[in-house]
PDB file of N, CA and C in Angstrom:
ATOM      1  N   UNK A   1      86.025 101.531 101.377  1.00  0.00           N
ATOM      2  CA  UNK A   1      85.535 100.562 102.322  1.00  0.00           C
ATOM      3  C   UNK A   1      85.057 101.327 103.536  1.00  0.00           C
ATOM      4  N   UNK A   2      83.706 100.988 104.022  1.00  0.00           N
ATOM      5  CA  UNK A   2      83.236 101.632 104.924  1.00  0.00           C
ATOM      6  C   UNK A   2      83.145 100.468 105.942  1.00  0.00           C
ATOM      7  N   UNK A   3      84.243 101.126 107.472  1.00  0.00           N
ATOM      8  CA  UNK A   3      83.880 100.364 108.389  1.00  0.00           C
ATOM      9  C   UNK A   3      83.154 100.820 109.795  1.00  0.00           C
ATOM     10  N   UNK A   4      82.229  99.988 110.082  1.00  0.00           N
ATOM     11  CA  UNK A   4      81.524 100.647 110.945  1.00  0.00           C
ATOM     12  C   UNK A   4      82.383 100.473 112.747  1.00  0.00           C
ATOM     13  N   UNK A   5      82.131 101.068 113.854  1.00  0.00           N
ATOM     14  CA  UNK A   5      82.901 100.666 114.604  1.00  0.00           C
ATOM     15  C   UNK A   5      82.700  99.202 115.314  1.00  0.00           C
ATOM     16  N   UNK A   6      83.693  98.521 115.972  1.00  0.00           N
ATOM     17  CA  UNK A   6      83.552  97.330 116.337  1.00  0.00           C
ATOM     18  C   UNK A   6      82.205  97.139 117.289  1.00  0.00           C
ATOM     19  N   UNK A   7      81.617  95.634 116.967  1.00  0.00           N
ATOM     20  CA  UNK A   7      80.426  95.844 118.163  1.00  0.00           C
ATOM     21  C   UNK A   7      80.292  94.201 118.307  1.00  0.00           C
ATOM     22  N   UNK A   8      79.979  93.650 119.703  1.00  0.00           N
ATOM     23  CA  UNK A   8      80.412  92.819 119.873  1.00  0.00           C
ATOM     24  C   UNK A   8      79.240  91.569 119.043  1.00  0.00           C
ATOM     25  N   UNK A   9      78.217  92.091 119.069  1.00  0.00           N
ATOM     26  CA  UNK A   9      77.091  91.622 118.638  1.00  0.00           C
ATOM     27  C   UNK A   9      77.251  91.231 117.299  1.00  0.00           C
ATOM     28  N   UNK A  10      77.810  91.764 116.635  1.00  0.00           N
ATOM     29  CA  UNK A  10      78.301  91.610 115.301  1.00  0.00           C
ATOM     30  C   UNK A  10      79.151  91.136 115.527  1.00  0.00           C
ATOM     31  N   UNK A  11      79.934  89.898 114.203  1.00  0.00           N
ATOM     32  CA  UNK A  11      81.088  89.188 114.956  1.00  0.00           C
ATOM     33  C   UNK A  11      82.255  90.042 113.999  1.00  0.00           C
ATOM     34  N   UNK A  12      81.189  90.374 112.892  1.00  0.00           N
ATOM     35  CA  UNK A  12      82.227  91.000 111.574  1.00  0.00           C
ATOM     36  C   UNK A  12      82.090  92.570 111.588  1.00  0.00           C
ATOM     37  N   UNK A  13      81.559  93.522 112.475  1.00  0.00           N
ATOM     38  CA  UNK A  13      81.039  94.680 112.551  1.00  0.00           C
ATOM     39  C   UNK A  13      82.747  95.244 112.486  1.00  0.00           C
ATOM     40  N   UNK A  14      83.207  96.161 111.733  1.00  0.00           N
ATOM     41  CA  UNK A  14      84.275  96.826 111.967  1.00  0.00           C
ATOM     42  C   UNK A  14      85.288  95.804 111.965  1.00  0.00           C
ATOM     43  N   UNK A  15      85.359  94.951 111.324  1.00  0.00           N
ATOM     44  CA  UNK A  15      86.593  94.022 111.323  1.00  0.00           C
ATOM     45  C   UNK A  15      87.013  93.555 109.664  1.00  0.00           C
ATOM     46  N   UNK A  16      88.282  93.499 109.475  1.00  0.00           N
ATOM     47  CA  UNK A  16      88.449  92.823 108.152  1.00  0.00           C
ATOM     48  C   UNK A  16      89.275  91.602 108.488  1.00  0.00           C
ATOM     49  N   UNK A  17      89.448  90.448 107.532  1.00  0.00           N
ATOM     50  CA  UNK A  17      90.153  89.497 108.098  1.00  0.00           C
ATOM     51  C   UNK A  17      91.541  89.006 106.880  1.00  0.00           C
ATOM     52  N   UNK A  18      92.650  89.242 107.466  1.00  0.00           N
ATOM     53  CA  UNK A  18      93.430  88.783 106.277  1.00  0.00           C
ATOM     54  C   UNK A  18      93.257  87.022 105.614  1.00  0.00           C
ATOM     55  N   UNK A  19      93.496  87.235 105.070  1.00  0.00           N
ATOM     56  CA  UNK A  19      93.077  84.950 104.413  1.00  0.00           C
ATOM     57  C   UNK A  19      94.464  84.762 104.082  1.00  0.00           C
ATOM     58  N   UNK A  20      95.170  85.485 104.066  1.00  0.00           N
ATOM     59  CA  UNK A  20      96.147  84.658 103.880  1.00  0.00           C
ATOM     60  C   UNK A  20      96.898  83.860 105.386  1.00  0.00           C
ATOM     61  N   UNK A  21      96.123  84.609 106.962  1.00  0.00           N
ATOM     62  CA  UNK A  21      96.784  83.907 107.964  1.00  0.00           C
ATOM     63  C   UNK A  21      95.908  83.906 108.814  1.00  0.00           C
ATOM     64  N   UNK A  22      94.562  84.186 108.694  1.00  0.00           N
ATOM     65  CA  UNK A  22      93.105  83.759 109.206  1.00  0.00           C
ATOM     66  C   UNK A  22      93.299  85.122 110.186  1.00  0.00           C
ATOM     67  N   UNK A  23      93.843  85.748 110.638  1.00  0.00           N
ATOM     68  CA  UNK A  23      94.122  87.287 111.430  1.00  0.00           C
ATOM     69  C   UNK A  23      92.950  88.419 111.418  1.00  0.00           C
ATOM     70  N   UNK A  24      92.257  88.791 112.323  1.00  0.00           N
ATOM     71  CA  UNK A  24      90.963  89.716 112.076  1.00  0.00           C
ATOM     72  C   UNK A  24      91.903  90.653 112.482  1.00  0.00           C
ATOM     73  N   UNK A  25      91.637  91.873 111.620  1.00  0.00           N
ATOM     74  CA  UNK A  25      91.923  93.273 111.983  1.00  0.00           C
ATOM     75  C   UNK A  25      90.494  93.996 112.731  1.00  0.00           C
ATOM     76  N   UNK A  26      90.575  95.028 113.412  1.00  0.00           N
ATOM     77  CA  UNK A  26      89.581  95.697 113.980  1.00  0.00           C
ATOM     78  C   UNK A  26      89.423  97.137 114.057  1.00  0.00           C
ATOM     79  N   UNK A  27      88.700  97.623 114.091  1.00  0.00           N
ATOM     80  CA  UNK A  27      88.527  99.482 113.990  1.00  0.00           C
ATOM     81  C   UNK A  27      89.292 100.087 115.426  1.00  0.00           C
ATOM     82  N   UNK A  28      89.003  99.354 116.519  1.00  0.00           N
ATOM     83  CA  UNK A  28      89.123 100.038 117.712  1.00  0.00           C
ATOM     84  C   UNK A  28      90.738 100.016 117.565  1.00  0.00           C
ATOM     85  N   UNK A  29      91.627  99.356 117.163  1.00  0.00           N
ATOM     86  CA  UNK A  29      92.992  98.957 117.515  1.00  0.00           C
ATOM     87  C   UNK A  29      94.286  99.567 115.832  1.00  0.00           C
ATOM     88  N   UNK A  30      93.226  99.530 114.825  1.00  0.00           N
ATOM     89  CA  UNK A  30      93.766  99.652 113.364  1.00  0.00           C
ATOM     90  C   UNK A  30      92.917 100.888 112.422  1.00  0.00           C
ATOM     91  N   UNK A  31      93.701 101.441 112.020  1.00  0.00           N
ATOM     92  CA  UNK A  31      92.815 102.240 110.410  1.00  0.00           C
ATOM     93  C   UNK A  31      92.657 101.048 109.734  1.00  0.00           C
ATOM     94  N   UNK A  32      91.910 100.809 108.935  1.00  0.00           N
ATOM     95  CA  UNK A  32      91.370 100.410 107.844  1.00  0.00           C
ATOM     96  C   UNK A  32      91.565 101.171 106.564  1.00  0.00           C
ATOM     97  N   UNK A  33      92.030 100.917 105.598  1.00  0.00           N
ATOM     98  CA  UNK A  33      92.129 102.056 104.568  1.00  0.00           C
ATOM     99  C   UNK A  33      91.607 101.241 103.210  1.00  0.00           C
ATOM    100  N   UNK A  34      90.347 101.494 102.418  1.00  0.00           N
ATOM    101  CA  UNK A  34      90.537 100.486 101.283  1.00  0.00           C
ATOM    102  C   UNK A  34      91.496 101.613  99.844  1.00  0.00           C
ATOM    103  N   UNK A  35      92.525 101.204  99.033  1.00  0.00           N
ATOM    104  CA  UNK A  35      92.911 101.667  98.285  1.00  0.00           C
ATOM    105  C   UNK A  35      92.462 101.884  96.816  1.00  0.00           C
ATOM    106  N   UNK A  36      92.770 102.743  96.341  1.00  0.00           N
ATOM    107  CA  UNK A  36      92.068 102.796  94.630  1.00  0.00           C
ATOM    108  C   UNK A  36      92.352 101.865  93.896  1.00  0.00           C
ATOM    109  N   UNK A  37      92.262 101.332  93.128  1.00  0.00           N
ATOM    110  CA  UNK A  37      92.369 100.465  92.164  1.00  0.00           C
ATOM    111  C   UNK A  37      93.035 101.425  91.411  1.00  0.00           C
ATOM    112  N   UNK A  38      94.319 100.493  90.422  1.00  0.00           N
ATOM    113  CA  UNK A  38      95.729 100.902  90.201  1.00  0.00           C
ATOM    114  C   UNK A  38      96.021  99.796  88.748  1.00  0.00           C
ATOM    115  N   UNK A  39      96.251 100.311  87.953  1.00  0.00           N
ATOM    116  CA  UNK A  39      96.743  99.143  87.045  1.00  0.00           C
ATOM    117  C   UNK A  39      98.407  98.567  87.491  1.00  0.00           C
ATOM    118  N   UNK A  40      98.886  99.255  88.485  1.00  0.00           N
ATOM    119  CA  UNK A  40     100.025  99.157  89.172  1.00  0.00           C
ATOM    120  C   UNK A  40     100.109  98.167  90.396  1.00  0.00           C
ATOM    121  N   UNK A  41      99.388  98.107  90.687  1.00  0.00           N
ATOM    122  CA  UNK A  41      99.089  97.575  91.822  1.00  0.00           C
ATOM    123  C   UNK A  41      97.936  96.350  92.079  1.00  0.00           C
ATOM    124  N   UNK A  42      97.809  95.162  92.659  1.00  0.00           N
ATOM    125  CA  UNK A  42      96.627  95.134  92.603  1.00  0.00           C
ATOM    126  C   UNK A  42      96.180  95.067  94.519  1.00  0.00           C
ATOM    127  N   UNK A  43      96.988  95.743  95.172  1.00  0.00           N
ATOM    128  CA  UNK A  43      96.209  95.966  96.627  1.00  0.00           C
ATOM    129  C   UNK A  43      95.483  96.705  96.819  1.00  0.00           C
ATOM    130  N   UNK A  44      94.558  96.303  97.916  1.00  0.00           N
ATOM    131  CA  UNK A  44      93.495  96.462  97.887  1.00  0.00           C
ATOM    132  C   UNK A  44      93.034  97.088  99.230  1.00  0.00           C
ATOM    133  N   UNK A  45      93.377  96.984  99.974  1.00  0.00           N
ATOM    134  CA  UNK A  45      93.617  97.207 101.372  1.00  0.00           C
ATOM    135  C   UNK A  45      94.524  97.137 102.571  1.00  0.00           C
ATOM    136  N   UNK A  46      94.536  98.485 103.358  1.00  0.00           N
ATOM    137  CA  UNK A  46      95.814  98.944 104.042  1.00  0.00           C
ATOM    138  C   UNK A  46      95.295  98.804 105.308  1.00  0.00           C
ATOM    139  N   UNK A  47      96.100  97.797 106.541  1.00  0.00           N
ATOM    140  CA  UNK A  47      95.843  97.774 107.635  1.00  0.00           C
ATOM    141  C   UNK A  47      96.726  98.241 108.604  1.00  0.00           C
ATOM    142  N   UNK A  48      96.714  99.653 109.982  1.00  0.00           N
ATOM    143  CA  UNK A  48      97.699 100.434 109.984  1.00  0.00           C
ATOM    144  C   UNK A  48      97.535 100.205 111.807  1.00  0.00           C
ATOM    145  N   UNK A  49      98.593  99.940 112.658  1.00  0.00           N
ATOM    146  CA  UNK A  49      98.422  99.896 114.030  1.00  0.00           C
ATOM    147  C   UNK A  49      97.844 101.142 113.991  1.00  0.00           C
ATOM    148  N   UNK A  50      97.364 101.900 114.964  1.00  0.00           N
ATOM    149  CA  UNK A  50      96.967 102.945 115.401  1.00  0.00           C
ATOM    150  C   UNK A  50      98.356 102.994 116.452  1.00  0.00           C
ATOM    151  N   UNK A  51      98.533 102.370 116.954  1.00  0.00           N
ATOM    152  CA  UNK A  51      99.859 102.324 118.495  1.00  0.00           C
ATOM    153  C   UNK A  51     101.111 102.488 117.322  1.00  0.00           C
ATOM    154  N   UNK A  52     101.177 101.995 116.211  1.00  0.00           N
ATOM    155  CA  UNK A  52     102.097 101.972 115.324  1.00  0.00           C
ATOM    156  C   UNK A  52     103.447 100.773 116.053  1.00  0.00           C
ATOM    157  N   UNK A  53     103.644  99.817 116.608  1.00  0.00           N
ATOM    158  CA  UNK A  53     103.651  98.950 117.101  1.00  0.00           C
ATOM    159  C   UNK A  53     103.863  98.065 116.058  1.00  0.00           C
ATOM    160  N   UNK A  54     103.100  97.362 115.212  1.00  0.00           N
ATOM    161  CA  UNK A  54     103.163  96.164 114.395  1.00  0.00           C
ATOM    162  C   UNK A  54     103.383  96.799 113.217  1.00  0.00           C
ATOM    163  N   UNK A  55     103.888  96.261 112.349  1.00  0.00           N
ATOM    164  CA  UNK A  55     104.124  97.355 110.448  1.00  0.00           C
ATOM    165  C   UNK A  55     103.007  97.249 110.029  1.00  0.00           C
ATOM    166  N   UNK A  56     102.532  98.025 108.625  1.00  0.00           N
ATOM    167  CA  UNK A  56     101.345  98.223 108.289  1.00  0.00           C
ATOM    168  C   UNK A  56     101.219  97.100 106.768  1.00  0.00           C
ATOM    169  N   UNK A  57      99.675  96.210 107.156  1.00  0.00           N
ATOM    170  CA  UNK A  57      99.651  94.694 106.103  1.00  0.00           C
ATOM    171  C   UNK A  57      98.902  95.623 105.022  1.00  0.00           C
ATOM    172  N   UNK A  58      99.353  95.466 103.871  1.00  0.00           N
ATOM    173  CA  UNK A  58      98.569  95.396 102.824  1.00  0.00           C
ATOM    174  C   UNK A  58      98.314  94.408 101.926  1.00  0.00           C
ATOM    175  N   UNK A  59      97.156  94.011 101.357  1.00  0.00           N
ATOM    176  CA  UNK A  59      96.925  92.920 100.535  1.00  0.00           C
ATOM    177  C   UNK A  59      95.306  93.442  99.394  1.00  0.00           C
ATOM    178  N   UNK A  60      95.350  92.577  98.515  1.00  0.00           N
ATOM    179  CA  UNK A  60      94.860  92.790  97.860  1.00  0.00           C
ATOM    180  C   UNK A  60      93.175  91.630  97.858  1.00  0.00           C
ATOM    181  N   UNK A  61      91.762  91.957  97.029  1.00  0.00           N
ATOM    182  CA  UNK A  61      91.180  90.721  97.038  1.00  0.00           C
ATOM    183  C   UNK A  61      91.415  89.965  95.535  1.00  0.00           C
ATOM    184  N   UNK A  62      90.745  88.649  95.906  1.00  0.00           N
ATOM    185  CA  UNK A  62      91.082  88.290  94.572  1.00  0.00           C
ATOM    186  C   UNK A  62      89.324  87.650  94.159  1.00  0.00           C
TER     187      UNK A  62
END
């Protein structure tokens, strides 16, 4: 997953949004990490404070 950095002009530029609690993550504040595909797993993406502050969400798409 390539994220570009946040820009305000863009509403989605550098942002991912979890669906399971409507929550935008953002570049300036979080890593973004998208994960490999896993027959183990099916997540999909790792969202990480940068401040390390909040625990790190992972979820998957469907």
């Amino acid at each position: 997953m390539k994220t570009e950095p946040e820009d305000s002009s863009d509403e989605w530029a550098g942002q991912v949004m979890y669906d399971e609690t409507g929550e935008k993550f953002g570049t300036s504040n979080y890593w973004i990490f998208e994960l490999s595909n896993s027959p183990f797993t099916d997540i999909n993406v790792a969202v990480v404070d940068k401040a390390g502050i909040k625990p790190t969400i992972n979820w998957g798409f469907s």
